[in-house]
PDB file of N, CA and C in Angstrom:
ATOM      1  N   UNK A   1     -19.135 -91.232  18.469  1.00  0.00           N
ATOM      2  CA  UNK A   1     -18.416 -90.736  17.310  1.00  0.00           C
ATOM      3  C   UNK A   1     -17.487 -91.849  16.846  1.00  0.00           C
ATOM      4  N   UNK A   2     -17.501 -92.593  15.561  1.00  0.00           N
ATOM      5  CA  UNK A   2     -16.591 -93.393  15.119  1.00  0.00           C
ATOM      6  C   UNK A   2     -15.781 -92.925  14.643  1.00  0.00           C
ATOM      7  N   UNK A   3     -14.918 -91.878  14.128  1.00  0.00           N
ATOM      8  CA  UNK A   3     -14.419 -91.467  14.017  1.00  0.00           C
ATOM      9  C   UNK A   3     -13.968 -89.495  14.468  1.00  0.00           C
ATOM     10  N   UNK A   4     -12.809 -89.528  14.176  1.00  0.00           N
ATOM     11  CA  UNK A   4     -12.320 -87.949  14.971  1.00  0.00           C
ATOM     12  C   UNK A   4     -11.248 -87.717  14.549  1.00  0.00           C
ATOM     13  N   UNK A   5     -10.400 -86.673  13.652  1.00  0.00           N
ATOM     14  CA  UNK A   5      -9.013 -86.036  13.513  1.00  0.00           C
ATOM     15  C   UNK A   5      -9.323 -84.997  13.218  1.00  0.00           C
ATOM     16  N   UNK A   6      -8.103 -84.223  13.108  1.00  0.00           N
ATOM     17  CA  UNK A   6      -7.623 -83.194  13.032  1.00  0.00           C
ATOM     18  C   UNK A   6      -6.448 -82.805  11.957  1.00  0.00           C
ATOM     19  N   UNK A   7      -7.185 -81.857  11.140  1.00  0.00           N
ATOM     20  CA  UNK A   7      -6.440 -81.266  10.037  1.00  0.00           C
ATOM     21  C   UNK A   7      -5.508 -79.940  10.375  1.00  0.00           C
ATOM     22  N   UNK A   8      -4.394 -79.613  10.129  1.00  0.00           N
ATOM     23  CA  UNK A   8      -3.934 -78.747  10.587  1.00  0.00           C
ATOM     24  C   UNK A   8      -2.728 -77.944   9.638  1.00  0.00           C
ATOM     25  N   UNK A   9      -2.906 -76.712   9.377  1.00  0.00           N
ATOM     26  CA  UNK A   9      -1.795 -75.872   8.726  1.00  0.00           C
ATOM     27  C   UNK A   9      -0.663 -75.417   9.614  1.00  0.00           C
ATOM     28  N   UNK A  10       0.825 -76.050   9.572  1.00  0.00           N
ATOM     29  CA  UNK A  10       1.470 -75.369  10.877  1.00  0.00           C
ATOM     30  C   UNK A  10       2.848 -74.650  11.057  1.00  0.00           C
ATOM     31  N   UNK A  11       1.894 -73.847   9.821  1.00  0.00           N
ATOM     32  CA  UNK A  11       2.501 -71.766   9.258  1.00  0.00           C
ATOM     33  C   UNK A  11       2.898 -71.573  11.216  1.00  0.00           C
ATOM     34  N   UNK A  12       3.565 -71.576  11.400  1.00  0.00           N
ATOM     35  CA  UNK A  12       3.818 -70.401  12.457  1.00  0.00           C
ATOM     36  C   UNK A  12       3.034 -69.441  13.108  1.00  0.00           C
ATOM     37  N   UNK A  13       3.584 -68.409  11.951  1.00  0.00           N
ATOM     38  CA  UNK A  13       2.841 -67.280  12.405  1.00  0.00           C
ATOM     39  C   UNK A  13       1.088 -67.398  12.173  1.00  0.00           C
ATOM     40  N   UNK A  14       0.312 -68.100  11.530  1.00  0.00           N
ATOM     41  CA  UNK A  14      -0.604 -68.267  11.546  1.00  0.00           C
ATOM     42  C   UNK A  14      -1.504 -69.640  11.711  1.00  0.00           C
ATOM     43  N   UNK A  15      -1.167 -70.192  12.670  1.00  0.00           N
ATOM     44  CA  UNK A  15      -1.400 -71.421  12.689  1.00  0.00           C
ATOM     45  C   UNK A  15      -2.857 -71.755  12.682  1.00  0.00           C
ATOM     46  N   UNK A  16      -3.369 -73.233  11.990  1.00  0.00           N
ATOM     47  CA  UNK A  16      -4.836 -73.406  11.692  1.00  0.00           C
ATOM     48  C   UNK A  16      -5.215 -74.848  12.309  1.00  0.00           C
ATOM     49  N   UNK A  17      -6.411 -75.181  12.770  1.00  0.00           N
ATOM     50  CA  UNK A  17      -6.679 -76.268  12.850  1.00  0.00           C
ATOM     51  C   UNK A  17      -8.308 -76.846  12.487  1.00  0.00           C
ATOM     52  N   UNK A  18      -8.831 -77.632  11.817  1.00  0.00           N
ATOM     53  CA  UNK A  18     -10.651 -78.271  11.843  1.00  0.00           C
ATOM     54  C   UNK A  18     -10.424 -79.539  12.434  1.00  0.00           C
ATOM     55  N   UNK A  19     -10.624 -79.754  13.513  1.00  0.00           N
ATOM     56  CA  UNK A  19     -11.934 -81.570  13.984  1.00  0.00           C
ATOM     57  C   UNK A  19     -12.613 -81.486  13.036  1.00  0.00           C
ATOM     58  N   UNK A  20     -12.592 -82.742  12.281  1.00  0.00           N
ATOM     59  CA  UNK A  20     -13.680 -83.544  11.824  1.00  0.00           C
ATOM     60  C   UNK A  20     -13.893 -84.814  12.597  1.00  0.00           C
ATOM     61  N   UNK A  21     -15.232 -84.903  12.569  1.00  0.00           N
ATOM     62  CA  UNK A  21     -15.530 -86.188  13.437  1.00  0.00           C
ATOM     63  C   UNK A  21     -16.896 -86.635  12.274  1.00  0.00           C
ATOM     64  N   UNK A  22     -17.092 -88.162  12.315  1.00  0.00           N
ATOM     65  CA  UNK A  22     -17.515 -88.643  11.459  1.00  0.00           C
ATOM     66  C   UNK A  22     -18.757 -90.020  12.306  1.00  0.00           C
ATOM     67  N   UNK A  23     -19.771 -90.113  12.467  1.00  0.00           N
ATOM     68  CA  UNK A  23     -20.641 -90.449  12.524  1.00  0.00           C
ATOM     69  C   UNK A  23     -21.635 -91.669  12.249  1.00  0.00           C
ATOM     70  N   UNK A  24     -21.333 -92.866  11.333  1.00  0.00           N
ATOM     71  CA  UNK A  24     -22.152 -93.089  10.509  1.00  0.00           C
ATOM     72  C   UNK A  24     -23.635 -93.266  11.060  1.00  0.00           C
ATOM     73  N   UNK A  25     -23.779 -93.572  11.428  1.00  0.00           N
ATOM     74  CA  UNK A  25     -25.525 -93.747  11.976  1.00  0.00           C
ATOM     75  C   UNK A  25     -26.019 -92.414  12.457  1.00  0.00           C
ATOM     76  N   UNK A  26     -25.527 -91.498  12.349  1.00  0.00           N
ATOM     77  CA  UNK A  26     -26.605 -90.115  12.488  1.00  0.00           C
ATOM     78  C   UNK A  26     -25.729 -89.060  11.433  1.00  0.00           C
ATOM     79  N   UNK A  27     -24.605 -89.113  11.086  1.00  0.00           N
ATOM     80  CA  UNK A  27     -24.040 -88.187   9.938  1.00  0.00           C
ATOM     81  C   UNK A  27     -23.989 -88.725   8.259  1.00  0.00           C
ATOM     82  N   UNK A  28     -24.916 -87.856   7.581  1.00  0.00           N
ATOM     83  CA  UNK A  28     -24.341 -88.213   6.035  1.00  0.00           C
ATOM     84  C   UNK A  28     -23.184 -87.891   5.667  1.00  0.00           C
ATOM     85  N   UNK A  29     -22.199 -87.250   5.527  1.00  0.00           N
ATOM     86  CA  UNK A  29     -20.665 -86.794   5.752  1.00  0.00           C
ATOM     87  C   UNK A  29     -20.402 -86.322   7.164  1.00  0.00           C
ATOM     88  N   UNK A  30     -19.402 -86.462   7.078  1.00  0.00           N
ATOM     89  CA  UNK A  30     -18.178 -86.114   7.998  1.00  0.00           C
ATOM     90  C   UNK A  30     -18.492 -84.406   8.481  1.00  0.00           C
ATOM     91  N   UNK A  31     -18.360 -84.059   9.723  1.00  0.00           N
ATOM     92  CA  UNK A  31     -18.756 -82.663   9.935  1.00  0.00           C
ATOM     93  C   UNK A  31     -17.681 -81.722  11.100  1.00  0.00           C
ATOM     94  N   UNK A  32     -17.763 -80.502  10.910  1.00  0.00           N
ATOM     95  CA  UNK A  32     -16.375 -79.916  11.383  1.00  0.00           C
ATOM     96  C   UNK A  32     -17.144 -79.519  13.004  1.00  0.00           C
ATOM     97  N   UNK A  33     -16.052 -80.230  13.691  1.00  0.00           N
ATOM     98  CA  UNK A  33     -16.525 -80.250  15.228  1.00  0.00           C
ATOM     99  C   UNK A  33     -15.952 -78.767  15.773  1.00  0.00           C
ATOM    100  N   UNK A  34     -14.922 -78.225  15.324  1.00  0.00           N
ATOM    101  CA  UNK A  34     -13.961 -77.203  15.986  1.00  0.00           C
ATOM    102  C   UNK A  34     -13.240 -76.899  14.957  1.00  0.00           C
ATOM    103  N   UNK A  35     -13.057 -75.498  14.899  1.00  0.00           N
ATOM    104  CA  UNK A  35     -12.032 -74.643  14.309  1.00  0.00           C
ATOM    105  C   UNK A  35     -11.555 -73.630  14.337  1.00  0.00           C
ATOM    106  N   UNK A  36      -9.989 -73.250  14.039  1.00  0.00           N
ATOM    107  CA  UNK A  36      -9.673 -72.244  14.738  1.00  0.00           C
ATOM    108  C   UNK A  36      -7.991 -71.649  14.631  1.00  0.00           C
ATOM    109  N   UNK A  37      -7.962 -70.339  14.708  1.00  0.00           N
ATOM    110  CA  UNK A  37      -6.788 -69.977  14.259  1.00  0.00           C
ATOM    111  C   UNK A  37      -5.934 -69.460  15.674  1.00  0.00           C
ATOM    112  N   UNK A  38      -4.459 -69.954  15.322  1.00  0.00           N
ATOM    113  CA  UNK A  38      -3.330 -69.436  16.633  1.00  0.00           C
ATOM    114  C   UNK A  38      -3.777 -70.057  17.764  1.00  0.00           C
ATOM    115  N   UNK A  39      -3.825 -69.145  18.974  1.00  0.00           N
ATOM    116  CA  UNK A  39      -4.464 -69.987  20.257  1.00  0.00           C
ATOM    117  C   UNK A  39      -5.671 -70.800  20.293  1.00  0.00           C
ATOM    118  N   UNK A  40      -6.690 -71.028  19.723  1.00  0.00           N
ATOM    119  CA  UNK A  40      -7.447 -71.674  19.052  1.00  0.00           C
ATOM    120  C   UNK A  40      -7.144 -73.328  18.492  1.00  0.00           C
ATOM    121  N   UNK A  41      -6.258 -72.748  17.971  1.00  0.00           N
ATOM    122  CA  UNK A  41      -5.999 -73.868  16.729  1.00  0.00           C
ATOM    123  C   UNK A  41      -4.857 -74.426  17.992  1.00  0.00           C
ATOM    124  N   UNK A  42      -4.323 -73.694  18.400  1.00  0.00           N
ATOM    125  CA  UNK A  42      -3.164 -74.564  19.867  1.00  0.00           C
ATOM    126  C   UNK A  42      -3.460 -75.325  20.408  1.00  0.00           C
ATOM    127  N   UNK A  43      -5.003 -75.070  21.191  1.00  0.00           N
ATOM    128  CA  UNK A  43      -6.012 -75.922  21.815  1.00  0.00           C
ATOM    129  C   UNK A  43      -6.416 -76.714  21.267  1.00  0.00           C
ATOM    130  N   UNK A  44      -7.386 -76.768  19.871  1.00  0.00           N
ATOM    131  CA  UNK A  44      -7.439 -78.080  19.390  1.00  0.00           C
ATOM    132  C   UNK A  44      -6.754 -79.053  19.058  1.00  0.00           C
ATOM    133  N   UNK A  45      -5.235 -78.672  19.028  1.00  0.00           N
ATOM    134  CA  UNK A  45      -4.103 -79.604  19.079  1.00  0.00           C
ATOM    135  C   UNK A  45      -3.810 -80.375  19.950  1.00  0.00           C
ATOM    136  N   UNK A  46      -3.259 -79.324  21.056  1.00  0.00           N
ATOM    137  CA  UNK A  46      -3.204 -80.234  22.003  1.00  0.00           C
ATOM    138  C   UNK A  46      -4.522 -80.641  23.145  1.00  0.00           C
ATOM    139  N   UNK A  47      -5.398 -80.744  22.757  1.00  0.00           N
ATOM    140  CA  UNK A  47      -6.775 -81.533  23.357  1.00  0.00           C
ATOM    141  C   UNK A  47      -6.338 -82.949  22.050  1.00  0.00           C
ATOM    142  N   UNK A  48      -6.178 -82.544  21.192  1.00  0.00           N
ATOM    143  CA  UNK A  48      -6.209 -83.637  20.147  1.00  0.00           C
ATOM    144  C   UNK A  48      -4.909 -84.393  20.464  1.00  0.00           C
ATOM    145  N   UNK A  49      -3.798 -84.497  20.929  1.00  0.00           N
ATOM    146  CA  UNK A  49      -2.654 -85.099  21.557  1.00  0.00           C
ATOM    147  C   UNK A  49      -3.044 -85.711  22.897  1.00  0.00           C
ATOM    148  N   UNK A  50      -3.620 -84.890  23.911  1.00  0.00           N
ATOM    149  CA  UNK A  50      -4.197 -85.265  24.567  1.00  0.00           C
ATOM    150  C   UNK A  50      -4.740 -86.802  25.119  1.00  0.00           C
ATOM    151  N   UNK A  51      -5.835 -87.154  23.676  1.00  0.00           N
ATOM    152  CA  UNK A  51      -6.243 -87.642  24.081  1.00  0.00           C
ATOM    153  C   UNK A  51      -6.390 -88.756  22.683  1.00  0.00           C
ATOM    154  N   UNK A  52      -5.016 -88.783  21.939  1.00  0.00           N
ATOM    155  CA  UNK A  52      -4.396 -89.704  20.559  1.00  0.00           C
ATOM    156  C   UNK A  52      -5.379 -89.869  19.114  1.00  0.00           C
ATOM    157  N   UNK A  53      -6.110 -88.364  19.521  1.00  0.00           N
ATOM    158  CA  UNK A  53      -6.670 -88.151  18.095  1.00  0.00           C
ATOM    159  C   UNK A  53      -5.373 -88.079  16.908  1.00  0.00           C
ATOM    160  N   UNK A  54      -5.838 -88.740  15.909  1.00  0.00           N
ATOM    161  CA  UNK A  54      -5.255 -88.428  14.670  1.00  0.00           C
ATOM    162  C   UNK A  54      -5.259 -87.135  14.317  1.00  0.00           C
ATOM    163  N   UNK A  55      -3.585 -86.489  14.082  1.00  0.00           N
ATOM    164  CA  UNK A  55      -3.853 -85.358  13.486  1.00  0.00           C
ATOM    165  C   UNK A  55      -2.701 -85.243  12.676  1.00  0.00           C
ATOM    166  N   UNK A  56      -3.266 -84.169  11.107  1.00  0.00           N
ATOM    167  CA  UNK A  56      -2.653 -84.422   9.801  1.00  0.00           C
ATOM    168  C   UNK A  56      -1.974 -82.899   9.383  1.00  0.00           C
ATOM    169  N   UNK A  57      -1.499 -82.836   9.132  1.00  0.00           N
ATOM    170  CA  UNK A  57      -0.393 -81.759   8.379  1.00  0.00           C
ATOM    171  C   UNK A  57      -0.859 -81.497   6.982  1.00  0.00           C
ATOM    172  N   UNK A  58      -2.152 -80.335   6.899  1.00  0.00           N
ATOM    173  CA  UNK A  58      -2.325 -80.659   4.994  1.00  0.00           C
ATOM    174  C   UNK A  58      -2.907 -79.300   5.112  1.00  0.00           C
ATOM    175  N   UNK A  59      -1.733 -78.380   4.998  1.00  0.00           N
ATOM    176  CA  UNK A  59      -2.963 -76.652   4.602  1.00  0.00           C
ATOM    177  C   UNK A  59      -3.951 -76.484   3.419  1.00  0.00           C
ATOM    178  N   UNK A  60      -3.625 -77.286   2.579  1.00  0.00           N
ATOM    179  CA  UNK A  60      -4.602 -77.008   1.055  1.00  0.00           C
ATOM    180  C   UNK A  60      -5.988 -77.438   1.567  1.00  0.00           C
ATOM    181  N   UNK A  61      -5.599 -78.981   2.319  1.00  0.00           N
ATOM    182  CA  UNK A  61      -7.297 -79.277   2.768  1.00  0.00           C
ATOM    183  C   UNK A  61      -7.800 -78.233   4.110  1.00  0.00           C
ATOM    184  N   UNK A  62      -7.013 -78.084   4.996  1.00  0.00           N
ATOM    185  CA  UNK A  62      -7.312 -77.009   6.409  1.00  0.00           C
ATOM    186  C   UNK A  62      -7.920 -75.644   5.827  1.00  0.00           C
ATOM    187  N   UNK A  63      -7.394 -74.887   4.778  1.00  0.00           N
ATOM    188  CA  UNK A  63      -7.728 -73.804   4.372  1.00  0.00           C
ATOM    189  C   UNK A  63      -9.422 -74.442   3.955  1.00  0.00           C
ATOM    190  N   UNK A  64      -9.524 -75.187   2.966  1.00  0.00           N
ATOM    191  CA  UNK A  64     -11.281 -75.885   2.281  1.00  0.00           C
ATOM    192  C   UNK A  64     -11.995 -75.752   3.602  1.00  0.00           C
ATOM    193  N   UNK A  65     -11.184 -76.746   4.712  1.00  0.00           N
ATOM    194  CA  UNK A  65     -12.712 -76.982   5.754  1.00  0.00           C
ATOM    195  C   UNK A  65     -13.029 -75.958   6.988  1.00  0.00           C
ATOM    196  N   UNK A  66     -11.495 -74.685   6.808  1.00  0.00           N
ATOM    197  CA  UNK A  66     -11.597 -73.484   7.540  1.00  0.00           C
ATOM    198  C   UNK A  66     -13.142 -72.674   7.123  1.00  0.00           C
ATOM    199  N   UNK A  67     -13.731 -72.722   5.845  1.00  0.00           N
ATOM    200  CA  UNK A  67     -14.632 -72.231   5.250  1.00  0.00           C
ATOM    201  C   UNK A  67     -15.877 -72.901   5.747  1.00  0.00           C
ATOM    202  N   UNK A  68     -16.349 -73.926   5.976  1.00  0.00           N
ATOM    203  CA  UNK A  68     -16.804 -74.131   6.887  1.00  0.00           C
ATOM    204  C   UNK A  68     -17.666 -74.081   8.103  1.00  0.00           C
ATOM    205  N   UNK A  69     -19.066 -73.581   8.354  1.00  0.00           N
ATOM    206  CA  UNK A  69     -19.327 -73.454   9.742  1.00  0.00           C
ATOM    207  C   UNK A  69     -19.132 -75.000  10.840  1.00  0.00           C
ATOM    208  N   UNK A  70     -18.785 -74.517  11.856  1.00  0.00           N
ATOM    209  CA  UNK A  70     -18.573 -75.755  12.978  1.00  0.00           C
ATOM    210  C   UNK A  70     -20.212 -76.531  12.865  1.00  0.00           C
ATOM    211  N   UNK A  71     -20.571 -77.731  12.697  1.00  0.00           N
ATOM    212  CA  UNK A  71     -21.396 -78.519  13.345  1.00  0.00           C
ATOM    213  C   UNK A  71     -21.967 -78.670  11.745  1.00  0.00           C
ATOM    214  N   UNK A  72     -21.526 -78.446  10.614  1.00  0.00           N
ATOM    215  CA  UNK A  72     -21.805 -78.427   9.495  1.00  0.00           C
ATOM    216  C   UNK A  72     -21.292 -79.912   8.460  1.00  0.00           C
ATOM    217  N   UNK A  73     -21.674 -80.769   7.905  1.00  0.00           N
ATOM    218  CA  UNK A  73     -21.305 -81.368   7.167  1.00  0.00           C
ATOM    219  C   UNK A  73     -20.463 -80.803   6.109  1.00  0.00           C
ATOM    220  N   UNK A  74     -19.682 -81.732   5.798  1.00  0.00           N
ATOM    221  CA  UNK A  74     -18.513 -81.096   4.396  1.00  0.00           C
ATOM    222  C   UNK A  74     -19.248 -81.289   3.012  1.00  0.00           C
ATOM    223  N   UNK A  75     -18.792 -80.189   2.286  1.00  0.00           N
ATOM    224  CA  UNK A  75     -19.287 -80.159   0.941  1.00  0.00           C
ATOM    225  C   UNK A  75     -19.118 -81.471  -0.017  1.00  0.00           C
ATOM    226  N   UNK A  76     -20.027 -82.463  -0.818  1.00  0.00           N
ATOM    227  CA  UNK A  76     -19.608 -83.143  -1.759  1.00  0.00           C
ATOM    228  C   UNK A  76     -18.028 -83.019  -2.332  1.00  0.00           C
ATOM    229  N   UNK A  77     -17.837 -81.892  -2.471  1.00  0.00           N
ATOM    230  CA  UNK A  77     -16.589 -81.741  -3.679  1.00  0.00           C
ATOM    231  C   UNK A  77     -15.456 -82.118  -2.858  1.00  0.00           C
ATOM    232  N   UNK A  78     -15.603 -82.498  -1.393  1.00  0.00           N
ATOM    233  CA  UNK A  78     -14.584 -82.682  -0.384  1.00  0.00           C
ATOM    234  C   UNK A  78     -14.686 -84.151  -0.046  1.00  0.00           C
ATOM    235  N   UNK A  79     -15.636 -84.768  -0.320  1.00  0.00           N
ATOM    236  CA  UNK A  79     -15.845 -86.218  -0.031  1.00  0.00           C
ATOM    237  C   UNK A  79     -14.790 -86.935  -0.624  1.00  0.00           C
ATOM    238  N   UNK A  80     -14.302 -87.006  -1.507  1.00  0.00           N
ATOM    239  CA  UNK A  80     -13.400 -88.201  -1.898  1.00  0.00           C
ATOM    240  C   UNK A  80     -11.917 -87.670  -1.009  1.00  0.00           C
ATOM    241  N   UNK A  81     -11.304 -86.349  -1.026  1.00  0.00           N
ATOM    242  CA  UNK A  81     -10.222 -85.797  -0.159  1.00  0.00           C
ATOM    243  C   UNK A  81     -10.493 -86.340   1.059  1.00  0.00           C
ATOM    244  N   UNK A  82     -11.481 -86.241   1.523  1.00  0.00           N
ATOM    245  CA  UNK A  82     -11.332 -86.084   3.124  1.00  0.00           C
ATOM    246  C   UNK A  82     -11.976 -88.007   3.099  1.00  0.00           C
ATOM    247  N   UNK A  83     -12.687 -89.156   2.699  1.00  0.00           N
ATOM    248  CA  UNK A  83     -12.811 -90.418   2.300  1.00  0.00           C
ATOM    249  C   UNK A  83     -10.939 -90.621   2.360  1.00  0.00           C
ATOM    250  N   UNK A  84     -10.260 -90.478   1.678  1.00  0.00           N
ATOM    251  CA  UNK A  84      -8.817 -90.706   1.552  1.00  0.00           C
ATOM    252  C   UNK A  84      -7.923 -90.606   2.479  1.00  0.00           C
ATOM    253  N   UNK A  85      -8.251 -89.610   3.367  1.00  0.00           N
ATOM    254  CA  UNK A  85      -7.277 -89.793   4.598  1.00  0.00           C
ATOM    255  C   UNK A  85      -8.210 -90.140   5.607  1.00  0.00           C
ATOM    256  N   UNK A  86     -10.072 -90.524   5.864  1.00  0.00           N
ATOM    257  CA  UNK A  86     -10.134 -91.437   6.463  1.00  0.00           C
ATOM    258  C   UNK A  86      -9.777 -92.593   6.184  1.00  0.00           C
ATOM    259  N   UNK A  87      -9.375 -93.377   5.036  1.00  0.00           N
ATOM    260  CA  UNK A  87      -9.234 -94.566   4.707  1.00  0.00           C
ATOM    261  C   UNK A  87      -7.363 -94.565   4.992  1.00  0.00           C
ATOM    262  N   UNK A  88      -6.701 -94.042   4.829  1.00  0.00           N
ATOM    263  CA  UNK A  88      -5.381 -93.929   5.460  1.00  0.00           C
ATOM    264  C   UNK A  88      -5.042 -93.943   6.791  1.00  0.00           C
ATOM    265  N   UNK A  89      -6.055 -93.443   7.821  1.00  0.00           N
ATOM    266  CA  UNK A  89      -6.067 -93.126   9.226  1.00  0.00           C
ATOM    267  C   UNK A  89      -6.583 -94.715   9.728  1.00  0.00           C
ATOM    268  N   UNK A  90      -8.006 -95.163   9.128  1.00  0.00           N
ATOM    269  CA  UNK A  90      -8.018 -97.002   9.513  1.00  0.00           C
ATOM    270  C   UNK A  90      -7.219 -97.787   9.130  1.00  0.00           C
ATOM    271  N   UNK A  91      -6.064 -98.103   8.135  1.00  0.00           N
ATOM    272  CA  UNK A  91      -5.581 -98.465   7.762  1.00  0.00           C
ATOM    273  C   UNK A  91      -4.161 -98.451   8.378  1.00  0.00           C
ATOM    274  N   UNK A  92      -3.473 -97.218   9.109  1.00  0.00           N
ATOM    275  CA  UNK A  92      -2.793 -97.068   9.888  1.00  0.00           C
ATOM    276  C   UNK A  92      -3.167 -97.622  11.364  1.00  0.00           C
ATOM    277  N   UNK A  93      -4.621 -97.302  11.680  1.00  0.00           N
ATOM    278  CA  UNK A  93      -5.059 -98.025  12.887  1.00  0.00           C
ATOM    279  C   UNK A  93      -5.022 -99.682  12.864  1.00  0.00           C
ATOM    280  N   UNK A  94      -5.465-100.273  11.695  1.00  0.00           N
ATOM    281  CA  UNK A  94      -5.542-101.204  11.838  1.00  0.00           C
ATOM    282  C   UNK A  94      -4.105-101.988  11.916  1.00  0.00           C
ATOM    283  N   UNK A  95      -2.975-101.658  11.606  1.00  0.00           N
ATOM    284  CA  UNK A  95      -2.027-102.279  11.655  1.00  0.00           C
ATOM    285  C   UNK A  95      -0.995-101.890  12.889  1.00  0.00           C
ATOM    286  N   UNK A  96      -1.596-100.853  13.386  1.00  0.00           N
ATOM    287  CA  UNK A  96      -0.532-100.247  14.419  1.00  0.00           C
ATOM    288  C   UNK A  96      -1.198-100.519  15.758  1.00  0.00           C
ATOM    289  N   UNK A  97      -2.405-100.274  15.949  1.00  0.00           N
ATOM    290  CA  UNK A  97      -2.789-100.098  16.539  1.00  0.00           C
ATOM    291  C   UNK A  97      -2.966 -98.450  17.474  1.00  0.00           C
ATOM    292  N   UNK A  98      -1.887 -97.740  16.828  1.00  0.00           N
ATOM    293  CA  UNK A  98      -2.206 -96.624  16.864  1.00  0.00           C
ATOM    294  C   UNK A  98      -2.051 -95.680  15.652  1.00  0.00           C
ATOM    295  N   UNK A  99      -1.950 -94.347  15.683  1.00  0.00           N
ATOM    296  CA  UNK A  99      -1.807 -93.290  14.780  1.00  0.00           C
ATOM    297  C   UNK A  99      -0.732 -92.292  14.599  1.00  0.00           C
ATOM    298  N   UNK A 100      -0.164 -92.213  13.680  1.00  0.00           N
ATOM    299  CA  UNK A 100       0.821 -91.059  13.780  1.00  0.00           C
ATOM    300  C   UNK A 100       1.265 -90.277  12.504  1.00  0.00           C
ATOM    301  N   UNK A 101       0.666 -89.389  12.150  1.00  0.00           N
ATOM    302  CA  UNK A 101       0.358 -88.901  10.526  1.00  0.00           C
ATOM    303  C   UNK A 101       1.934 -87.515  10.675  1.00  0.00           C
TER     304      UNK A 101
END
């Protein structure tokens, strides 16, 4: 997997999270590895801290890729959104050497 983050809404009382992980040599887009609400969405967090996945704070996009089935590529109309904060996430990698959104 060349790439891996985590989108996340973090409402409180309803907390959300999607993995996307991104592929190029066997994925045409980017595809939702895990998703999941409250204890769910807890776990994919912290597995994603864990182990210094990138993860982003954006409910407008979390709610889009909540819709979603897991193991599914993302819709066209999401390609340039979700292109934008991969290109923000290498760009942070490349100068930091790590991530912290």
């Amino acid at each position: 997997m060349t790439s891996l983050h985590i989108h996340t809404d973090s409402n409180e009382e309803n907390q959300k999270a999607v993995a996307l992980g991104y592929d190029p040599i066997k994925d045409e887009a980017p595809r939702i590895l895990a998703s999941g609400k409250n204890k769910i969405a807890e776990q994919i967090i912290l597995v994603a801290k864990q182990n210094g996945i990138p993860i982003r704070d954006d409910p407008v996009l979390t709610a889009a890729l909540m819709e979603i089935d897991i193991n599914q590529t993302i819709p066209p109309e999401l390609y340039r959104v979700v292109a934008e904060v991969l290109s923000y996430i290498y760009r942070i990698q490349n100068k930091t050497g790590k991530v912290t959104i």
